[in-house]
PDB file of N, CA and C in Angstrom:
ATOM      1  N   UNK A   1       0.842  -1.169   0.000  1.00  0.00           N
ATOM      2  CA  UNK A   1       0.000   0.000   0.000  1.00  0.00           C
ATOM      3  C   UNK A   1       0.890   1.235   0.000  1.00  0.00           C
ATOM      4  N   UNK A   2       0.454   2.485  -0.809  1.00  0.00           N
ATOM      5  CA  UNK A   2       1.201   3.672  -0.464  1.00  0.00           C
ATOM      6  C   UNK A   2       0.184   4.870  -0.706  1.00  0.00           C
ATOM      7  N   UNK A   3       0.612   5.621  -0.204  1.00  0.00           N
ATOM      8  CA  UNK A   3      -0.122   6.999   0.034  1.00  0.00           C
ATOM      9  C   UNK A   3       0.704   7.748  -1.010  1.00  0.00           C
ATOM     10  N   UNK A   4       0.466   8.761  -1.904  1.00  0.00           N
ATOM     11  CA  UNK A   4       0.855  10.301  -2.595  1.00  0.00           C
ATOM     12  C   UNK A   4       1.358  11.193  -0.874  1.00  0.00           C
ATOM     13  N   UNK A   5       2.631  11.459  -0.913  1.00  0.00           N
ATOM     14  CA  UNK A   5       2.544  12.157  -0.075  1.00  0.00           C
ATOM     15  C   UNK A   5       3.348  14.079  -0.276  1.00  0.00           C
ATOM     16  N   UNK A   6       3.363  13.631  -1.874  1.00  0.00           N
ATOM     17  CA  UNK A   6       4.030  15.142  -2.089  1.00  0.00           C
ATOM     18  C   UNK A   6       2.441  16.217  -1.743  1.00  0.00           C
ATOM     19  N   UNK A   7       1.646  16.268  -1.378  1.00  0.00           N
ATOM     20  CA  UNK A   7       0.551  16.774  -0.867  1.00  0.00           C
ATOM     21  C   UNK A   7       1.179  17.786   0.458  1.00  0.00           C
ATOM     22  N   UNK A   8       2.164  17.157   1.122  1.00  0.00           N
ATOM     23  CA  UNK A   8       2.725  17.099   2.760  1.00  0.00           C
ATOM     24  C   UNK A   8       4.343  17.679   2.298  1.00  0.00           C
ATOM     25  N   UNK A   9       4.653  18.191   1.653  1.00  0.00           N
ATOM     26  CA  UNK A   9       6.030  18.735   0.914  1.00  0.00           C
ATOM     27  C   UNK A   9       6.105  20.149   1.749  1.00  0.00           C
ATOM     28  N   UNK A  10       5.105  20.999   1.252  1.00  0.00           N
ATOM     29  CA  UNK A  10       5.165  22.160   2.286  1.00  0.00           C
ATOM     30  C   UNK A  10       4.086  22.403   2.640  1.00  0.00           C
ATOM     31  N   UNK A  11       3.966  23.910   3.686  1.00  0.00           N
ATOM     32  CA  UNK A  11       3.277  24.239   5.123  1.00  0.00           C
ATOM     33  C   UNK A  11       1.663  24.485   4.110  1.00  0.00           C
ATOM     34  N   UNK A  12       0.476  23.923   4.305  1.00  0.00           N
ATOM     35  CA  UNK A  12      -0.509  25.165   3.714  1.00  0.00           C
ATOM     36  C   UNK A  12      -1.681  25.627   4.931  1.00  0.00           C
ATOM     37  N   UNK A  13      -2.754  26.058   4.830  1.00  0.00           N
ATOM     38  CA  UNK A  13      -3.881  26.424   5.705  1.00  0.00           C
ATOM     39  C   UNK A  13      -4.188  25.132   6.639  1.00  0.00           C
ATOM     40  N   UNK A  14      -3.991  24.175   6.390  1.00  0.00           N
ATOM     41  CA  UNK A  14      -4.343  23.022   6.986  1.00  0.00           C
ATOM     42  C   UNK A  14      -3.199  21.764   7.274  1.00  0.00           C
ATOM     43  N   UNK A  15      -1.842  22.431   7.204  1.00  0.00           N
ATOM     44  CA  UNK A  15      -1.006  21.249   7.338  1.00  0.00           C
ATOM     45  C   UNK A  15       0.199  22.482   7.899  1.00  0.00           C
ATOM     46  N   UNK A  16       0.399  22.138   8.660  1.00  0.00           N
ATOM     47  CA  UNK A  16       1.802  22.546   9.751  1.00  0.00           C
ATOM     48  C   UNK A  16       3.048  21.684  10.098  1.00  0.00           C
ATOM     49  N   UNK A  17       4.211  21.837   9.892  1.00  0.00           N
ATOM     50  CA  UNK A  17       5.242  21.016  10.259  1.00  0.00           C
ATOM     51  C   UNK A  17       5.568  21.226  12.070  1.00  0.00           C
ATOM     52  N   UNK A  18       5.772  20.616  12.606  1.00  0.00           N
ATOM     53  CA  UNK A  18       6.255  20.588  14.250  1.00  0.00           C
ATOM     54  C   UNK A  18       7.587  21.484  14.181  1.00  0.00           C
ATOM     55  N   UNK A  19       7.464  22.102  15.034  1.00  0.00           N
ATOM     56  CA  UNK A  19       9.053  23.335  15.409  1.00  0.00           C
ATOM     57  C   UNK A  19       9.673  22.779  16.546  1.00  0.00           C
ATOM     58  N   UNK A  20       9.311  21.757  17.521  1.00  0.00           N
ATOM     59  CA  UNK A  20       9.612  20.975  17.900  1.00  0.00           C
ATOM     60  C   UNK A  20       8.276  21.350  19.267  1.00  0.00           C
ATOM     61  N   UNK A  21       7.538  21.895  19.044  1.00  0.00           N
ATOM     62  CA  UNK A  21       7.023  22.063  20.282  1.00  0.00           C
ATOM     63  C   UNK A  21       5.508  21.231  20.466  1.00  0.00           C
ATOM     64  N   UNK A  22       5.342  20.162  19.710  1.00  0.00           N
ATOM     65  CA  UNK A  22       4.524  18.848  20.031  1.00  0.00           C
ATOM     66  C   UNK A  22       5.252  17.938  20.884  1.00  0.00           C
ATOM     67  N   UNK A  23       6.724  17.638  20.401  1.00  0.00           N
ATOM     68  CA  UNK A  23       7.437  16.996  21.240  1.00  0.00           C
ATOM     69  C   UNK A  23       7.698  17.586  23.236  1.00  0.00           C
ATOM     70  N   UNK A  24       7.426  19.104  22.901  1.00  0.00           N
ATOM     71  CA  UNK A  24       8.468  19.235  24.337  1.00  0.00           C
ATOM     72  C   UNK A  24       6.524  19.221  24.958  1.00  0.00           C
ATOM     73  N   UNK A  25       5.801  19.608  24.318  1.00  0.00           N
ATOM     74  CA  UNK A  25       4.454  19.596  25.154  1.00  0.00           C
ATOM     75  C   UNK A  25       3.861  18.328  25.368  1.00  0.00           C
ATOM     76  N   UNK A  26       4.291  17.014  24.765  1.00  0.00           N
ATOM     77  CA  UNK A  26       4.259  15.523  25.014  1.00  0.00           C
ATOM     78  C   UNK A  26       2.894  15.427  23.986  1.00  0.00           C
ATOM     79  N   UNK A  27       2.990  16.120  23.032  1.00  0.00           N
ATOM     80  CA  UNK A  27       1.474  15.881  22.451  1.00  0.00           C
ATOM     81  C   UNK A  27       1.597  14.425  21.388  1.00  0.00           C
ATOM     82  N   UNK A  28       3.159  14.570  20.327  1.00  0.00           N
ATOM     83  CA  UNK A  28       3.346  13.773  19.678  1.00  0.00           C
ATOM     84  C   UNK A  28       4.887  13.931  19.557  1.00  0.00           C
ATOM     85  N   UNK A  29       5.424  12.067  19.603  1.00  0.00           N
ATOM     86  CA  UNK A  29       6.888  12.194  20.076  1.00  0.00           C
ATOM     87  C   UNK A  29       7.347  12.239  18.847  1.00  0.00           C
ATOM     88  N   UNK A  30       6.897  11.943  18.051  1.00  0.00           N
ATOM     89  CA  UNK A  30       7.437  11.677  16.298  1.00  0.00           C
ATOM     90  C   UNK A  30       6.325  12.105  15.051  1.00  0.00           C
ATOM     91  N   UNK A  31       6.235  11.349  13.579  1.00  0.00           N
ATOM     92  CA  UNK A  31       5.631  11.517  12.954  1.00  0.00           C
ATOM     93  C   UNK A  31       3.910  11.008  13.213  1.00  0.00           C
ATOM     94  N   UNK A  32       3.060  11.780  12.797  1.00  0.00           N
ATOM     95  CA  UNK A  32       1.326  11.566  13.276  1.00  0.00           C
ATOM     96  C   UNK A  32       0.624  12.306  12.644  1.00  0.00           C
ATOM     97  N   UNK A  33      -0.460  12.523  12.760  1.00  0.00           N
ATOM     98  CA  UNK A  33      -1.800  13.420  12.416  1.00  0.00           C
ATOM     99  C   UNK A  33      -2.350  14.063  13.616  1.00  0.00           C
ATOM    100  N   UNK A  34      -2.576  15.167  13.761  1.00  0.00           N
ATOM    101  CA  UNK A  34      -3.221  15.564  14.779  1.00  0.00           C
ATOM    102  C   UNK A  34      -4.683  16.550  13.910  1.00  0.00           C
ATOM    103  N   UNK A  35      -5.433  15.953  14.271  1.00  0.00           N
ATOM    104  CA  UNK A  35      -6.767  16.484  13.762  1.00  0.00           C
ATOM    105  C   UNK A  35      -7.340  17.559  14.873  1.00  0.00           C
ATOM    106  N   UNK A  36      -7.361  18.460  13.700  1.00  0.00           N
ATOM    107  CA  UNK A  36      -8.216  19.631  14.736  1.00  0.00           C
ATOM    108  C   UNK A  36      -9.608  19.810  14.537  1.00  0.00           C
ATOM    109  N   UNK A  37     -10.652  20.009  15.462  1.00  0.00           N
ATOM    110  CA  UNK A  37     -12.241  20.205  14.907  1.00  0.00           C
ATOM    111  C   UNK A  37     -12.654  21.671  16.047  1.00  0.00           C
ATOM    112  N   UNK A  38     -13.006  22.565  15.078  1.00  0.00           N
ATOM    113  CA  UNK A  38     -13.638  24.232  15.716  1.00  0.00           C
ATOM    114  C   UNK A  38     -12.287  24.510  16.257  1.00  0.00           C
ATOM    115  N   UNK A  39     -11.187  24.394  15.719  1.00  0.00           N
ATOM    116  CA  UNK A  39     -10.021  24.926  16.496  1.00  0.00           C
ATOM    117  C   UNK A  39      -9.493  24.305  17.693  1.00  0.00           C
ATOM    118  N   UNK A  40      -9.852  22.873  18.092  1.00  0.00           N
ATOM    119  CA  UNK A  40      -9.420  22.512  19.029  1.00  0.00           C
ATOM    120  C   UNK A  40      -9.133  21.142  18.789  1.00  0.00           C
ATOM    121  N   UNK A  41      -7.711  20.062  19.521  1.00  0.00           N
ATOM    122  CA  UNK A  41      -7.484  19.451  19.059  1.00  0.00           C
ATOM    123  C   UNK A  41      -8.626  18.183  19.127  1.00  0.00           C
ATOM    124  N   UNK A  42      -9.172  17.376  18.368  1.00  0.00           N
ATOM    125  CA  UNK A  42      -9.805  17.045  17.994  1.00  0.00           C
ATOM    126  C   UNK A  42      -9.733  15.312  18.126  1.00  0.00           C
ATOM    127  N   UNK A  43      -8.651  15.000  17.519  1.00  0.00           N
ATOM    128  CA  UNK A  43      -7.877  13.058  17.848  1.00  0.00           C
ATOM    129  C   UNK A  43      -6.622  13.422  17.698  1.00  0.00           C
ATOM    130  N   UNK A  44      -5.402  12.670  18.167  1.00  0.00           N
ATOM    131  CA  UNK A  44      -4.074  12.743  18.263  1.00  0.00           C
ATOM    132  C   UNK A  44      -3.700  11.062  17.152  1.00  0.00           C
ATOM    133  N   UNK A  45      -3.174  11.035  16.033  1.00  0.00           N
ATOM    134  CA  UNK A  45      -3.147   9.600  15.493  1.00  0.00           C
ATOM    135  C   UNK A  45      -1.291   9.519  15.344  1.00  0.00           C
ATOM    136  N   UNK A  46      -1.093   9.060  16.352  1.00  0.00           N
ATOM    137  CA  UNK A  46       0.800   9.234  16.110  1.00  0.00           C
ATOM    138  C   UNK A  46       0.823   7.310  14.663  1.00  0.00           C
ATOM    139  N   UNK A  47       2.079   7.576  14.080  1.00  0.00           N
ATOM    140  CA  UNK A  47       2.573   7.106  13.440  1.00  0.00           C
ATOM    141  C   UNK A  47       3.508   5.683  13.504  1.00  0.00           C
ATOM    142  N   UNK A  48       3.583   4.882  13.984  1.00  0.00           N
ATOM    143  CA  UNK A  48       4.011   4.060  14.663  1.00  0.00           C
ATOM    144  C   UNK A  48       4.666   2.810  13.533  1.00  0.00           C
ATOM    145  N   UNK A  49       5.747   2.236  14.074  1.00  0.00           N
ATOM    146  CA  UNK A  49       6.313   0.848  12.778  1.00  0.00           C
ATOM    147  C   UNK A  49       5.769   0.282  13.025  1.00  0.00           C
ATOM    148  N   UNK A  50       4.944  -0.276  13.907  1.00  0.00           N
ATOM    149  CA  UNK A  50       3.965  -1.757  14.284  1.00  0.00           C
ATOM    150  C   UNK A  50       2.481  -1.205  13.149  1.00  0.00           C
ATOM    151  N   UNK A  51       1.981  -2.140  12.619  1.00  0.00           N
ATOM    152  CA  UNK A  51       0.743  -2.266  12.168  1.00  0.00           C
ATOM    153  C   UNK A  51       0.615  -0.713  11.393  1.00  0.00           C
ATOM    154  N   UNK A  52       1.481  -0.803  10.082  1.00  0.00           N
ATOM    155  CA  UNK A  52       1.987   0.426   9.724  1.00  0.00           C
ATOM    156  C   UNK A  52       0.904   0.004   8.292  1.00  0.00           C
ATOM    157  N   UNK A  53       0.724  -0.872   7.831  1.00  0.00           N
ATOM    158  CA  UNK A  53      -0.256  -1.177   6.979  1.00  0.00           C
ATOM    159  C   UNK A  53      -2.140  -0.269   7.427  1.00  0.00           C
ATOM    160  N   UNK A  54      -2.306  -0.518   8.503  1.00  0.00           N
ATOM    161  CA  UNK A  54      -3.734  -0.150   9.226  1.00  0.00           C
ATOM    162  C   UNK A  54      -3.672   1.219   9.366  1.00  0.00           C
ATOM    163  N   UNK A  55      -2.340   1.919   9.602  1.00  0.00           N
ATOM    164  CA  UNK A  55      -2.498   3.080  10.180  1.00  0.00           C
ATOM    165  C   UNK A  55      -2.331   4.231   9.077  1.00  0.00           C
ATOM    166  N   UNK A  56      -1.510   3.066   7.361  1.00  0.00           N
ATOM    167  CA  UNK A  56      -1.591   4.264   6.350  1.00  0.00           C
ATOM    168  C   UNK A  56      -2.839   3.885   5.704  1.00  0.00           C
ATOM    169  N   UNK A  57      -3.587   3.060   6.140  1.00  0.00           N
ATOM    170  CA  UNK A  57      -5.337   3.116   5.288  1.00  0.00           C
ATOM    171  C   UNK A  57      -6.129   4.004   6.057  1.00  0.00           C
ATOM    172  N   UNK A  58      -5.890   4.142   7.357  1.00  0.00           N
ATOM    173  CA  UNK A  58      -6.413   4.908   8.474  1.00  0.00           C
ATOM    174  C   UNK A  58      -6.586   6.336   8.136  1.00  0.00           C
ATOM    175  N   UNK A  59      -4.708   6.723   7.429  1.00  0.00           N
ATOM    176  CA  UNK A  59      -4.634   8.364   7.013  1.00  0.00           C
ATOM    177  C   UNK A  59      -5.146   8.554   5.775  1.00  0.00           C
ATOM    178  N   UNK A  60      -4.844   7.360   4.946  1.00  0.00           N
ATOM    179  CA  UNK A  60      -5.853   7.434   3.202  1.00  0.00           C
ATOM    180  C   UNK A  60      -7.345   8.115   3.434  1.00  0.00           C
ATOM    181  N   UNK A  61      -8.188   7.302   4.665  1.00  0.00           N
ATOM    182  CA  UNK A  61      -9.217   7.306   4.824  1.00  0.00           C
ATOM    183  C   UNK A  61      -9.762   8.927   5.305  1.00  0.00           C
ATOM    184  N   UNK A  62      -8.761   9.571   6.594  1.00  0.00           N
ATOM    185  CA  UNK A  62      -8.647  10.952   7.120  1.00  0.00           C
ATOM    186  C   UNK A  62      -8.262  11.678   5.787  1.00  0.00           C
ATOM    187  N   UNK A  63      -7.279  11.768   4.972  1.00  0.00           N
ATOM    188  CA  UNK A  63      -7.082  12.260   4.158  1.00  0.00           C
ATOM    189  C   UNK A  63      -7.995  12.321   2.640  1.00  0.00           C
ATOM    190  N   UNK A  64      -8.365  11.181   2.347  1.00  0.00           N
ATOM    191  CA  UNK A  64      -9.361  11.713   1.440  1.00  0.00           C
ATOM    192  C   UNK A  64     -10.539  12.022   1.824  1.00  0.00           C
ATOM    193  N   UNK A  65     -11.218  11.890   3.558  1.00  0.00           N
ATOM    194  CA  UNK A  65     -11.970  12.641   3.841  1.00  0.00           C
ATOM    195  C   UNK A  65     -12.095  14.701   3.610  1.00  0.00           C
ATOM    196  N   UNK A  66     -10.850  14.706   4.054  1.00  0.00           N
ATOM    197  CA  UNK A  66     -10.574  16.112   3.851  1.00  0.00           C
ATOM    198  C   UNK A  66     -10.553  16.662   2.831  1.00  0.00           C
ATOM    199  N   UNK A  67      -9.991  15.920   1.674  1.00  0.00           N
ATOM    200  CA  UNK A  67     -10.436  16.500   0.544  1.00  0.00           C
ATOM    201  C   UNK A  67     -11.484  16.298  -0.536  1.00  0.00           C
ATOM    202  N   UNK A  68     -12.427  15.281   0.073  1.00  0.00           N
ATOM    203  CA  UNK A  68     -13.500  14.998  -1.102  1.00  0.00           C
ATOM    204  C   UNK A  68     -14.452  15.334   0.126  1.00  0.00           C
ATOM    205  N   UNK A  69     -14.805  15.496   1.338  1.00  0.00           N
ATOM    206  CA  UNK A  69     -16.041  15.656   2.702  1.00  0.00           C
ATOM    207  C   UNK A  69     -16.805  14.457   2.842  1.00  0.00           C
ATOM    208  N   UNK A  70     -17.333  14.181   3.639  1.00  0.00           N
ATOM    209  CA  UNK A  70     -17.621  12.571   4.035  1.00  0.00           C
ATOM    210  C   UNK A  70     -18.639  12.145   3.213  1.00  0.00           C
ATOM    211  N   UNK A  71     -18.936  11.288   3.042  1.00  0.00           N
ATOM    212  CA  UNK A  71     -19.819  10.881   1.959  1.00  0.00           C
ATOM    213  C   UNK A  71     -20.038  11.163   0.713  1.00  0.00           C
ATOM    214  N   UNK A  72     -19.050  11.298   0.060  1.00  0.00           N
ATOM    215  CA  UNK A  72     -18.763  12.090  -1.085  1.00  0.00           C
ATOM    216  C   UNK A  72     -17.825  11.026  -1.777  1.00  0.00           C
TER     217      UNK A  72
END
C-alpha cells in the first residue's frame, strides 16, 4: 500500500510542520496526524512501525476525507 505524499512537501492552511514544540508539550513524540475540529485538538493519530499497513489506510481514509467531505 502507499499513500501520494508530495501533498505534505510544504506548510498550507491546513497542514503545519512541528518546530519541535509537540514533542516538548508531550502531544506527539514523532511523525502523526493531529486532527483539529472548531479549532481545538480534535484526535491525536501518532505514526508508529507496528501495524503500519492499518495506520496508512487509516490516514488514506482521514485524508481523502478532507479532501472529497464525508460521503462524497
Amino acid at each position: 500500500m502507499s499513500i501520494d505524499m508530495n501533498g505534505f512537501l510544504e506548510e498550507k492552511d491546513n497542514l503545519r510542520f512541528d518546530d519541535g514544540s509537540f514533542r516538548r508539550l508531550g502531544i506527539l513524540q514523532g511523525s502523526g496526524i493531529i486532527l483539529m475540529k472548531d479549532e481545538n485538538i480534535d484526535r491525536i493519530v501518532p505514526l508508529e512501525r507496528t501495524d503500519m499497513t492499518e495506520q496508512l489506510a487509516l490516514f488514506d481514509s482521514i485524508m481523502d476525507t478532507m479532501y472529497h467531505g464525508p460521503g462524497r
